[in-house]
PDB file of N, CA and C in Angstrom:
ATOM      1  N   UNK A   1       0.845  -1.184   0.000  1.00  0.00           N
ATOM      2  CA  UNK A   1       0.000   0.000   0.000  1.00  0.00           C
ATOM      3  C   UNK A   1       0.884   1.239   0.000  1.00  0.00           C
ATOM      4  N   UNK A   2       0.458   2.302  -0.896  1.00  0.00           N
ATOM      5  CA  UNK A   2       1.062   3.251  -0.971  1.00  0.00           C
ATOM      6  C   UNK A   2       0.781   4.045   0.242  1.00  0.00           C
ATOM      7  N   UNK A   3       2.047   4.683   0.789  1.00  0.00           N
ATOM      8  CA  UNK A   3       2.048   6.029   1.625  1.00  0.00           C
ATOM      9  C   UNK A   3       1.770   7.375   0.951  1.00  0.00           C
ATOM     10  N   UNK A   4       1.657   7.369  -0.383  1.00  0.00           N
ATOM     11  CA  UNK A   4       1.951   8.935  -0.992  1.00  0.00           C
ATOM     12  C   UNK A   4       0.406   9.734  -0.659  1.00  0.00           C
ATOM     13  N   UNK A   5       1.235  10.845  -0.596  1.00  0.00           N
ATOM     14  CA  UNK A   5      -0.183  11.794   0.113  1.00  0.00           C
ATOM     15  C   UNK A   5      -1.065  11.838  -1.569  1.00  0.00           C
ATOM     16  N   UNK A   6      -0.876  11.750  -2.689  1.00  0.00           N
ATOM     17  CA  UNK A   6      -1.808  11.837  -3.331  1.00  0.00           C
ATOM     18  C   UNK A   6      -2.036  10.184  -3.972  1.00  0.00           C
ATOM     19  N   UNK A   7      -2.527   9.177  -3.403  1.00  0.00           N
ATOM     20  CA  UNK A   7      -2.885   7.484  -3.717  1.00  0.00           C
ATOM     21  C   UNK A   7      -4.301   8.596  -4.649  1.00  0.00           C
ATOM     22  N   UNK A   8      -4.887   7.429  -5.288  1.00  0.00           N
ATOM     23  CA  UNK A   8      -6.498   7.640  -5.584  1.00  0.00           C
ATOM     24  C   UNK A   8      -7.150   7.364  -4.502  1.00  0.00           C
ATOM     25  N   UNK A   9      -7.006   6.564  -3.764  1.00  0.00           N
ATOM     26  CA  UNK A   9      -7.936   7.121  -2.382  1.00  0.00           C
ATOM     27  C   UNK A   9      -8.125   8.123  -1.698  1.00  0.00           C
ATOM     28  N   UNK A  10      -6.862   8.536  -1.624  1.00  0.00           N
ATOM     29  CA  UNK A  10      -6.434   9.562  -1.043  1.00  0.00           C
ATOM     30  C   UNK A  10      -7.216  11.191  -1.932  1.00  0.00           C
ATOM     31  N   UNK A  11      -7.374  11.321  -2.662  1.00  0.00           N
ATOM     32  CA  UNK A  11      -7.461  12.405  -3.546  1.00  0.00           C
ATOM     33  C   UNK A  11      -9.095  12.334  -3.675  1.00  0.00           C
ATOM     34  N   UNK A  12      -9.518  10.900  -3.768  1.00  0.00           N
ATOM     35  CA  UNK A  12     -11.439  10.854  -3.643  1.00  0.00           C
ATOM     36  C   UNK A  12     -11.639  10.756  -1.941  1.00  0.00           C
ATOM     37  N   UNK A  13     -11.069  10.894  -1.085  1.00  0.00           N
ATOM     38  CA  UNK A  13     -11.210  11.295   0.430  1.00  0.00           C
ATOM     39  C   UNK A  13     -11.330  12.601   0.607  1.00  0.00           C
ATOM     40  N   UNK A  14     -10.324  13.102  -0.248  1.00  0.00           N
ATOM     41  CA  UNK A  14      -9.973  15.053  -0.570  1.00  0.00           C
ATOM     42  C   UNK A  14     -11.456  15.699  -1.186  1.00  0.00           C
ATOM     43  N   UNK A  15     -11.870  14.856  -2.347  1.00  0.00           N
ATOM     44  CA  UNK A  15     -13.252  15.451  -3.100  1.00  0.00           C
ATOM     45  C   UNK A  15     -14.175  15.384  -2.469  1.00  0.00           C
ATOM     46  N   UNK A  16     -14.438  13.669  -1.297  1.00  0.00           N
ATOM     47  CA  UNK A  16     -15.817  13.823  -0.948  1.00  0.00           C
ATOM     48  C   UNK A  16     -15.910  14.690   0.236  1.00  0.00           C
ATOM     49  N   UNK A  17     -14.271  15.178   0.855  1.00  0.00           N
ATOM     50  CA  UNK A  17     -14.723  16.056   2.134  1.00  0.00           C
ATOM     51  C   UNK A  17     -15.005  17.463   1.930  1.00  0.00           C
ATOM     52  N   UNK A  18     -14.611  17.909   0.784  1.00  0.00           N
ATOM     53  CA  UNK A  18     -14.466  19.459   0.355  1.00  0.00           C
ATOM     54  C   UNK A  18     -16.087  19.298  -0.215  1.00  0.00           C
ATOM     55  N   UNK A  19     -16.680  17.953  -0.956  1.00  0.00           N
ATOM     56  CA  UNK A  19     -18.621  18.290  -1.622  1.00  0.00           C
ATOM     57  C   UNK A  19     -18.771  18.458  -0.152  1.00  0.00           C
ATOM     58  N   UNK A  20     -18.746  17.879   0.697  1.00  0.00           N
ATOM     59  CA  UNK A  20     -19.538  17.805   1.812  1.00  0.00           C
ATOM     60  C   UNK A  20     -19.729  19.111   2.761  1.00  0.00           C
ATOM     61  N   UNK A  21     -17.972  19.851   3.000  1.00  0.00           N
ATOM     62  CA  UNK A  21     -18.125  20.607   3.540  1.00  0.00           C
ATOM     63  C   UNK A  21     -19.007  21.890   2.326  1.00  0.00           C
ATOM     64  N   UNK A  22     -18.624  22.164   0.999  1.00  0.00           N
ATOM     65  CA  UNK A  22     -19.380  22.844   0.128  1.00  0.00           C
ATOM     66  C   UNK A  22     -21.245  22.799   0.072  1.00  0.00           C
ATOM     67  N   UNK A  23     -21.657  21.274   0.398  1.00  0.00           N
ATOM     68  CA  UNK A  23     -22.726  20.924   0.303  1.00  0.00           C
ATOM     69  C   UNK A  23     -23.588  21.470   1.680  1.00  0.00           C
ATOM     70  N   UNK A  24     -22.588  21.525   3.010  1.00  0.00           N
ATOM     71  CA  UNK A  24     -23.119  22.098   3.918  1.00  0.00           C
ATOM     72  C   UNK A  24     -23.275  23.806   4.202  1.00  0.00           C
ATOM     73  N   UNK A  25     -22.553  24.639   3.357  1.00  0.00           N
ATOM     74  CA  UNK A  25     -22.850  25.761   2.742  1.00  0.00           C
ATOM     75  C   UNK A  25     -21.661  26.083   3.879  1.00  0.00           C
ATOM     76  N   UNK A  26     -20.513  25.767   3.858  1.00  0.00           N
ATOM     77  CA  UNK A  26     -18.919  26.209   5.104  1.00  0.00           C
ATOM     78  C   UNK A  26     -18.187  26.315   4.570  1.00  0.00           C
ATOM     79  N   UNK A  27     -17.635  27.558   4.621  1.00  0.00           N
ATOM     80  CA  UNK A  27     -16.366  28.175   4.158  1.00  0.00           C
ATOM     81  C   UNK A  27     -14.879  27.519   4.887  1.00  0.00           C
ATOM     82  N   UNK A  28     -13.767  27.276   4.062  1.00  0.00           N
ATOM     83  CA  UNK A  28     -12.845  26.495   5.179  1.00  0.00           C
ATOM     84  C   UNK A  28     -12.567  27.547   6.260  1.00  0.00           C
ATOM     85  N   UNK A  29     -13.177  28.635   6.131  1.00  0.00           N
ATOM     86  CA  UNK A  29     -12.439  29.380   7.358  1.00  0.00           C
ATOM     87  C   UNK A  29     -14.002  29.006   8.855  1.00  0.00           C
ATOM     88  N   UNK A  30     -15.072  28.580   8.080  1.00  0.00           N
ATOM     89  CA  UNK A  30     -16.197  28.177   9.253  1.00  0.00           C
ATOM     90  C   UNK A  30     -15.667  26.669   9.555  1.00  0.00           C
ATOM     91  N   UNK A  31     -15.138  25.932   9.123  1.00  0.00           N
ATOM     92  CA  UNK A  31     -14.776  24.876   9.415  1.00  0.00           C
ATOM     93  C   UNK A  31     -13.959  24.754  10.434  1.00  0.00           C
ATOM     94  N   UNK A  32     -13.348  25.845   9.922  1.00  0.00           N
ATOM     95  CA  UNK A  32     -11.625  25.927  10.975  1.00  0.00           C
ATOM     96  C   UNK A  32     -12.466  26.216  12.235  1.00  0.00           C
ATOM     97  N   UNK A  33     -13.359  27.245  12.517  1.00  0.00           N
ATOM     98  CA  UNK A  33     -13.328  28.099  13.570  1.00  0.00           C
ATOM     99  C   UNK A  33     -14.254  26.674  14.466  1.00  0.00           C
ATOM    100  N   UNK A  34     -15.214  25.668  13.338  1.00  0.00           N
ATOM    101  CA  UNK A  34     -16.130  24.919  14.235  1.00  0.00           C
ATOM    102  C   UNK A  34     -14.825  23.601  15.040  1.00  0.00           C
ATOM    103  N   UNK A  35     -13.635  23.761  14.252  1.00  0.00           N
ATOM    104  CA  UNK A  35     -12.694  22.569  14.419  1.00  0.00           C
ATOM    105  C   UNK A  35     -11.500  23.048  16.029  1.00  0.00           C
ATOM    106  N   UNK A  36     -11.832  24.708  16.100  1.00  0.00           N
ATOM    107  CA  UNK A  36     -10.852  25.328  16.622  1.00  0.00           C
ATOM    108  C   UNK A  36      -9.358  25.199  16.517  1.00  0.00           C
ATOM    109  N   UNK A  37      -9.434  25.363  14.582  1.00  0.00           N
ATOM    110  CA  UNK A  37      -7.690  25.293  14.330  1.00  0.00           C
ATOM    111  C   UNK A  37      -7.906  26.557  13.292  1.00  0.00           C
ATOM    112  N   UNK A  38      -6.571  26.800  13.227  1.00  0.00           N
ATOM    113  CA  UNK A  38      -6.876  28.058  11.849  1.00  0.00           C
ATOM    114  C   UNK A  38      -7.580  27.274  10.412  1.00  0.00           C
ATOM    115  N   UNK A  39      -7.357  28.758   9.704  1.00  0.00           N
ATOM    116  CA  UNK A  39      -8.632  28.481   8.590  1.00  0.00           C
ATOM    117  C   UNK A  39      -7.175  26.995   7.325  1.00  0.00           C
ATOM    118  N   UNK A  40      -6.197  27.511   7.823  1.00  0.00           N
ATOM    119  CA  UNK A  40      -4.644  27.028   6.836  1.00  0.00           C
ATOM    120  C   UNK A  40      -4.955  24.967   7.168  1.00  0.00           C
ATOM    121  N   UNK A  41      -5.540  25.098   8.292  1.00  0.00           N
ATOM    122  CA  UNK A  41      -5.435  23.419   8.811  1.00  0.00           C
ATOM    123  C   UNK A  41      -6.026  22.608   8.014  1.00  0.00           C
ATOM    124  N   UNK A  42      -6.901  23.563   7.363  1.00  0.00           N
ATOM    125  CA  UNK A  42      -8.294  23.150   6.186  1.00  0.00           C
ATOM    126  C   UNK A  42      -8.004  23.042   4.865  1.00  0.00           C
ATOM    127  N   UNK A  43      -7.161  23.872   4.797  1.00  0.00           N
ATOM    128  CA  UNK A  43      -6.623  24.141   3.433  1.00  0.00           C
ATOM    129  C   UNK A  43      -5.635  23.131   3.164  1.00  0.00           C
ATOM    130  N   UNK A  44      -4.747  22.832   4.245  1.00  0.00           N
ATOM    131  CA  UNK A  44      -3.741  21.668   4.237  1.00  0.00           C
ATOM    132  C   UNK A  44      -4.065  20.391   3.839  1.00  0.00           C
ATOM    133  N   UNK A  45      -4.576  19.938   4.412  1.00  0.00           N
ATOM    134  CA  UNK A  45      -5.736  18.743   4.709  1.00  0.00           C
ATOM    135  C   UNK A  45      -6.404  18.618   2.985  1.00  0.00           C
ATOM    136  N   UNK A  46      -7.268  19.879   2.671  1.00  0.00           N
ATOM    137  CA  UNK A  46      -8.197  19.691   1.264  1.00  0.00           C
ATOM    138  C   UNK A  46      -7.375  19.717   0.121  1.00  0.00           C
ATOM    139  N   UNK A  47      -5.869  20.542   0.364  1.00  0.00           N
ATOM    140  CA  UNK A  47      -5.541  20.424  -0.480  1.00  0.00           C
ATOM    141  C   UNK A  47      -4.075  19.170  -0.836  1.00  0.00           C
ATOM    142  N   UNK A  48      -4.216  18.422   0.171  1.00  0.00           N
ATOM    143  CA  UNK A  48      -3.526  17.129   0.035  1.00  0.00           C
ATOM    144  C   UNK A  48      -2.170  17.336   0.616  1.00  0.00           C
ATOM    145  N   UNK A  49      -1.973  18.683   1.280  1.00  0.00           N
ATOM    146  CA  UNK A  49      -0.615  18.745   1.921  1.00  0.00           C
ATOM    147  C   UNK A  49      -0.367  17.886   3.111  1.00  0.00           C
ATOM    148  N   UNK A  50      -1.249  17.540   3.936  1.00  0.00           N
ATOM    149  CA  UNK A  50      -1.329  16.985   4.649  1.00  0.00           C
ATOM    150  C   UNK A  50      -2.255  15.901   5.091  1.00  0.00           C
ATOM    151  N   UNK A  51      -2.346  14.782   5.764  1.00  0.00           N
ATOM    152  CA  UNK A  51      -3.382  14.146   6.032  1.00  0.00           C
ATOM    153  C   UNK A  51      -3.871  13.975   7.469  1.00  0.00           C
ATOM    154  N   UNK A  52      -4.932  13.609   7.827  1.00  0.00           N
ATOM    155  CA  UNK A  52      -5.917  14.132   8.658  1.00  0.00           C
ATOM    156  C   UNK A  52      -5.458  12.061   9.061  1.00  0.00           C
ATOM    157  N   UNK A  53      -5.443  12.394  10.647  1.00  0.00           N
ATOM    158  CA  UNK A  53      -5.496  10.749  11.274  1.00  0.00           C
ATOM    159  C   UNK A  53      -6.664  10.496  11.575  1.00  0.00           C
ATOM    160  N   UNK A  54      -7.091   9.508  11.807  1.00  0.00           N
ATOM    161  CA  UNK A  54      -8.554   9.261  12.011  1.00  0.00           C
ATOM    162  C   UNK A  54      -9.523   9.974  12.999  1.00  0.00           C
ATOM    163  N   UNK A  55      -9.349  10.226  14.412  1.00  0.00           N
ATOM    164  CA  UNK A  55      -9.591  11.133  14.727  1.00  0.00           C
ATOM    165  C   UNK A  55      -9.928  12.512  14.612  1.00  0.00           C
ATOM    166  N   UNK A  56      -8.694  13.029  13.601  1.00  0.00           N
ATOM    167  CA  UNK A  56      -8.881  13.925  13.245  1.00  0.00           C
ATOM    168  C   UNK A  56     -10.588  14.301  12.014  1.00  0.00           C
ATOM    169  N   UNK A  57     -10.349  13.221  10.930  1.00  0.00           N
ATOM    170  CA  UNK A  57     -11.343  12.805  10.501  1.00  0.00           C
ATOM    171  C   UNK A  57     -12.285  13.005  10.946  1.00  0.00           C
ATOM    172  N   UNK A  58     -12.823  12.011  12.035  1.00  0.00           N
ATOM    173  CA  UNK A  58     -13.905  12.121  12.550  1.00  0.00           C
ATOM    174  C   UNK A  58     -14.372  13.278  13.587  1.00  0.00           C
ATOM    175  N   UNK A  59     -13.444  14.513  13.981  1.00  0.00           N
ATOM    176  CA  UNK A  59     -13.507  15.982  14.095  1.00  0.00           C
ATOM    177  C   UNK A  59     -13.916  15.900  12.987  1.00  0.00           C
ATOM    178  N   UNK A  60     -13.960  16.542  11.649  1.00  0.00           N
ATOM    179  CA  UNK A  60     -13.751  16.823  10.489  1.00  0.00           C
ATOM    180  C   UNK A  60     -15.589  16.794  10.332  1.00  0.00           C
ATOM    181  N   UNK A  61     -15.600  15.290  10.395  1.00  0.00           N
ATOM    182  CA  UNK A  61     -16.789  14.869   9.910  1.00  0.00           C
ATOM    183  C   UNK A  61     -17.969  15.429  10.775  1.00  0.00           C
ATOM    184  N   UNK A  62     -17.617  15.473  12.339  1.00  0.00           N
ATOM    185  CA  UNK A  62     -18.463  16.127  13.137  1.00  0.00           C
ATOM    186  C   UNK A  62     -18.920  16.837  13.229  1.00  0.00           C
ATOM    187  N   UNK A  63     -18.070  18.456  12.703  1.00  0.00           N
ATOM    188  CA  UNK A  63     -18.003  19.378  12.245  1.00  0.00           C
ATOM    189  C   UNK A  63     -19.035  19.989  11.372  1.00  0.00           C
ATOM    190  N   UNK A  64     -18.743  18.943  10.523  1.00  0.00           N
ATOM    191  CA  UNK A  64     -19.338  19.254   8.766  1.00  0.00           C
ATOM    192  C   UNK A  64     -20.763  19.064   8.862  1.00  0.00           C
ATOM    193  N   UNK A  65     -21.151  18.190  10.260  1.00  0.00           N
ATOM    194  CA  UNK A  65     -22.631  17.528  10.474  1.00  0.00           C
ATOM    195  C   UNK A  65     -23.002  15.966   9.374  1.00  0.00           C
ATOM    196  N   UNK A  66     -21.550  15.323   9.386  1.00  0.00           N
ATOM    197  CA  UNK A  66     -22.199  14.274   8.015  1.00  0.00           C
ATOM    198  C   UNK A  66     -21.659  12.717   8.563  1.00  0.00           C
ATOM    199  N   UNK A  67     -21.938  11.743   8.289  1.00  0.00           N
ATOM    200  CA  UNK A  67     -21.583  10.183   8.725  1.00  0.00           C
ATOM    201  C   UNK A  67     -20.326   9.845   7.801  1.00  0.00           C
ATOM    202  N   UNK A  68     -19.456   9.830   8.754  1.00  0.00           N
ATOM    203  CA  UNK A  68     -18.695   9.499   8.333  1.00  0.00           C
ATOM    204  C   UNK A  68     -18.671   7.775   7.665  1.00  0.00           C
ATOM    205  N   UNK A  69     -19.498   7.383   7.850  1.00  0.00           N
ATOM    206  CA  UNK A  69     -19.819   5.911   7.002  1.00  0.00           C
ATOM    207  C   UNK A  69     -19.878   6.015   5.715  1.00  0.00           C
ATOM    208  N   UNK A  70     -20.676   7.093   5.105  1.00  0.00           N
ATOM    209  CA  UNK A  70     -20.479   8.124   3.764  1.00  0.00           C
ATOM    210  C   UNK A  70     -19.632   7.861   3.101  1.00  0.00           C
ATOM    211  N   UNK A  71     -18.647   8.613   3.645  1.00  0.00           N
ATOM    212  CA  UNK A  71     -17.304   8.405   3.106  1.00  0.00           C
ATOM    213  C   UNK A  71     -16.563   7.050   2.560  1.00  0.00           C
ATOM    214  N   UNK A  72     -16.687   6.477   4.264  1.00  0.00           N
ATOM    215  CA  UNK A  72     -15.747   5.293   4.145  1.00  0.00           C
ATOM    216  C   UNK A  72     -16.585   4.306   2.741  1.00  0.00           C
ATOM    217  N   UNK A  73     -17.689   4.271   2.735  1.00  0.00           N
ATOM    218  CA  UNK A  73     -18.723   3.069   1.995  1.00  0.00           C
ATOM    219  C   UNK A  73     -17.783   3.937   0.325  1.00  0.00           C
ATOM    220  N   UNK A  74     -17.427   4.740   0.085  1.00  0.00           N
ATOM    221  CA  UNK A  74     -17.520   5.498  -1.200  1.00  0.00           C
ATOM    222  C   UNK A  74     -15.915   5.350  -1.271  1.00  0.00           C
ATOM    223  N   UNK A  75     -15.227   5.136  -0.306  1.00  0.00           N
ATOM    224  CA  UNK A  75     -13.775   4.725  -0.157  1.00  0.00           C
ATOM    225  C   UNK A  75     -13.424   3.207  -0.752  1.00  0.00           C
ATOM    226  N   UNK A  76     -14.427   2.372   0.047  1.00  0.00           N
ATOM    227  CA  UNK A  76     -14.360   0.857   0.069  1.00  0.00           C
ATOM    228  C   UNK A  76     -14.744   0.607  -1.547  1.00  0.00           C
ATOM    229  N   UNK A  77     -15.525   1.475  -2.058  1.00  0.00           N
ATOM    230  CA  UNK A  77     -16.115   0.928  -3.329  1.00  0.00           C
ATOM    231  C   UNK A  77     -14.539   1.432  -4.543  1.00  0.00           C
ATOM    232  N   UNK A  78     -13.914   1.796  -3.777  1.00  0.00           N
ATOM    233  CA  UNK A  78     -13.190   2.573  -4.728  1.00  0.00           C
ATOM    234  C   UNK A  78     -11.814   1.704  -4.640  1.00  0.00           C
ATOM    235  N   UNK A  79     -11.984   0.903  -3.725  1.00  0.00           N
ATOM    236  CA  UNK A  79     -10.787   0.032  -3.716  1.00  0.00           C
ATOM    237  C   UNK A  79      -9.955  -0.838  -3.486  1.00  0.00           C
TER     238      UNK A  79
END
């Protein structure tokens, strides 16, 4: 299994969290402030500089108001 921050999993983890947070009408800087990290933690993260540990994730997902099962089911199908 690849480590690289951009796998295809990795990059459809990046799309479905940025529809979701978009779909919930949150700017990464409302994200940041609901996550209590700066607005840059968001940007890191969406834009593949960094990756989010599971935990973190599931902040993420809490946040956003969405199941994180979502995701994972749209992950699993992908690979």
């Amino acid at each position: 299994m690849s480590k690289s921050l951009r796998s295809n999993r990795h990059v459809l983890l990046l799309e479905q969290l940025v529809q979701l947070r978009k779909a919930k009408g949150l700017t990464q800087e409302q994200l940041a402030s609901k996550l209590g990290k700066p607005q840059s933690f968001v940007a890191k993260y969406e834009g593949g500089e960094r990756r989010l540990d599971l935990l973190e994730f599931l902040d993420v997902m809490d946040a956003i108001g969405s199941d994180p099962v979502q995701i994972l089911a749209v992950l699993r199908a992908s690979g």
